[in-house]
C-alpha atoms as a PDB file:
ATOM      1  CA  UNK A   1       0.000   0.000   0.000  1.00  0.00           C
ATOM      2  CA  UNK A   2       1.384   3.699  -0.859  1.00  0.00           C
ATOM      3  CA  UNK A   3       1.072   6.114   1.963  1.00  0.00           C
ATOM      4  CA  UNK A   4       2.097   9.486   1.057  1.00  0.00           C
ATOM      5  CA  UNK A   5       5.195  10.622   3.671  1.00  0.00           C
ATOM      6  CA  UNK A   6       4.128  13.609   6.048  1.00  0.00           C
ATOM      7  CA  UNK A   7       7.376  15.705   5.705  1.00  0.00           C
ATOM      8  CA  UNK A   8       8.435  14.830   1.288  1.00  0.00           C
ATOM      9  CA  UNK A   9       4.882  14.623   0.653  1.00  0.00           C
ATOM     10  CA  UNK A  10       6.278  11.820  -1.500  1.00  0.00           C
ATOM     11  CA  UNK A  11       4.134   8.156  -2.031  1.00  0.00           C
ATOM     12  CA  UNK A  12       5.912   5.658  -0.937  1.00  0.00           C
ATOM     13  CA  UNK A  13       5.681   2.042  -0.041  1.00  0.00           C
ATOM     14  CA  UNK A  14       8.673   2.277   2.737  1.00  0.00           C
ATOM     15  CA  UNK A  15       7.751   3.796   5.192  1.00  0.00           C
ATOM     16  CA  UNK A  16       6.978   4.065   8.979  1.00  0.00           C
ATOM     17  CA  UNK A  17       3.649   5.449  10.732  1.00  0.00           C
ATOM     18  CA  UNK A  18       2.513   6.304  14.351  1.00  0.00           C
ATOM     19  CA  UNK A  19       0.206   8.768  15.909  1.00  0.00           C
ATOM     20  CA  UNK A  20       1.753  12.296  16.500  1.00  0.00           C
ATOM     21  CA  UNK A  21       3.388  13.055  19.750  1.00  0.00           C
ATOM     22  CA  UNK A  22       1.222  16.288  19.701  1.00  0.00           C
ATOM     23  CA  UNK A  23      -1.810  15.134  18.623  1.00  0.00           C
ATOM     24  CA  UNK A  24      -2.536  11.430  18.907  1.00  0.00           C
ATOM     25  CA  UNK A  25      -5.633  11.013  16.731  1.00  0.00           C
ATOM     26  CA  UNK A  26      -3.110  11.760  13.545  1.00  0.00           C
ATOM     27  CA  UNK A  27      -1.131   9.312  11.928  1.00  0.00           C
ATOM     28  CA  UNK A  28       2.509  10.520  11.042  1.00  0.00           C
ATOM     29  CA  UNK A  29       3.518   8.698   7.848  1.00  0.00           C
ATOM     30  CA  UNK A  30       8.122   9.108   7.320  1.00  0.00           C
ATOM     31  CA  UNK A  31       9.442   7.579   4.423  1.00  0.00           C
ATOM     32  CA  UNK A  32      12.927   5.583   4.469  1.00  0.00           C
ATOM     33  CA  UNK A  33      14.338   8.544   3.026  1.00  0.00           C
ATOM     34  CA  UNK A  34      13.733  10.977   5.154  1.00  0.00           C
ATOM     35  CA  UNK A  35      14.022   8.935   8.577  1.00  0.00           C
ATOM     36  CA  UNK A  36      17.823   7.968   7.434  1.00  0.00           C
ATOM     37  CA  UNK A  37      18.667  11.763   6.976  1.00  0.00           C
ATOM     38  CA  UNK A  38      16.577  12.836   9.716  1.00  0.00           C
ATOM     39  CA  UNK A  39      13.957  15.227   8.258  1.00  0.00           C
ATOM     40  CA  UNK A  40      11.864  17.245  10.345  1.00  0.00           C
ATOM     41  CA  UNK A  41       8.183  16.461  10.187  1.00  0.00           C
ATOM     42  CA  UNK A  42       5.286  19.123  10.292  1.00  0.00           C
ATOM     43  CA  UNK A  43       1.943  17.772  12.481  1.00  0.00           C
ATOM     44  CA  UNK A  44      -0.758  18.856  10.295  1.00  0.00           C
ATOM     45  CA  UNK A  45      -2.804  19.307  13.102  1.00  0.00           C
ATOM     46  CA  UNK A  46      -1.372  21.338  15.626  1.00  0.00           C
ATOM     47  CA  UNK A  47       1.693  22.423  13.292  1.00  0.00           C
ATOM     48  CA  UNK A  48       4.201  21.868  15.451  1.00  0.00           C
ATOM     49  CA  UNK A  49       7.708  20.926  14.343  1.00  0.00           C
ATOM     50  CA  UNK A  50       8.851  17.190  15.173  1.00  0.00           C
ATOM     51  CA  UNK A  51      12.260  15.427  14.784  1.00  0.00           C
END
Protein backbone atom coordinates (compact mmCIF):
# COMPACT_ATOMS: atom_id res chain seq x y z
CA UNK A 1 0.00 0.00 0.00
CA UNK A 2 1.38 3.70 -0.86
CA UNK A 3 1.07 6.11 1.96
CA UNK A 4 2.10 9.49 1.06
CA UNK A 5 5.19 10.62 3.67
CA UNK A 6 4.13 13.61 6.05
CA UNK A 7 7.38 15.70 5.71
CA UNK A 8 8.43 14.83 1.29
CA UNK A 9 4.88 14.62 0.65
CA UNK A 10 6.28 11.82 -1.50
CA UNK A 11 4.13 8.16 -2.03
CA UNK A 12 5.91 5.66 -0.94
CA UNK A 13 5.68 2.04 -0.04
CA UNK A 14 8.67 2.28 2.74
CA UNK A 15 7.75 3.80 5.19
CA UNK A 16 6.98 4.07 8.98
CA UNK A 17 3.65 5.45 10.73
CA UNK A 18 2.51 6.30 14.35
CA UNK A 19 0.21 8.77 15.91
CA UNK A 20 1.75 12.30 16.50
CA UNK A 21 3.39 13.06 19.75
CA UNK A 22 1.22 16.29 19.70
CA UNK A 23 -1.81 15.13 18.62
CA UNK A 24 -2.54 11.43 18.91
CA UNK A 25 -5.63 11.01 16.73
CA UNK A 26 -3.11 11.76 13.55
CA UNK A 27 -1.13 9.31 11.93
CA UNK A 28 2.51 10.52 11.04
CA UNK A 29 3.52 8.70 7.85
CA UNK A 30 8.12 9.11 7.32
CA UNK A 31 9.44 7.58 4.42
CA UNK A 32 12.93 5.58 4.47
CA UNK A 33 14.34 8.54 3.03
CA UNK A 34 13.73 10.98 5.15
CA UNK A 35 14.02 8.94 8.58
CA UNK A 36 17.82 7.97 7.43
CA UNK A 37 18.67 11.76 6.98
CA UNK A 38 16.58 12.84 9.72
CA UNK A 39 13.96 15.23 8.26
CA UNK A 40 11.86 17.25 10.35
CA UNK A 41 8.18 16.46 10.19
CA UNK A 42 5.29 19.12 10.29
CA UNK A 43 1.94 17.77 12.48
CA UNK A 44 -0.76 18.86 10.30
CA UNK A 45 -2.80 19.31 13.10
CA UNK A 46 -1.37 21.34 15.63
CA UNK A 47 1.69 22.42 13.29
CA UNK A 48 4.20 21.87 15.45
CA UNK A 49 7.71 20.93 14.34
CA UNK A 50 8.85 17.19 15.17
CA UNK A 51 12.26 15.43 14.78
Amino acid sequence: MLKKCTTCGSQTRDYSEFPSPYDPSVKIVRCKSCRRISLPYVCPSTGKIGP
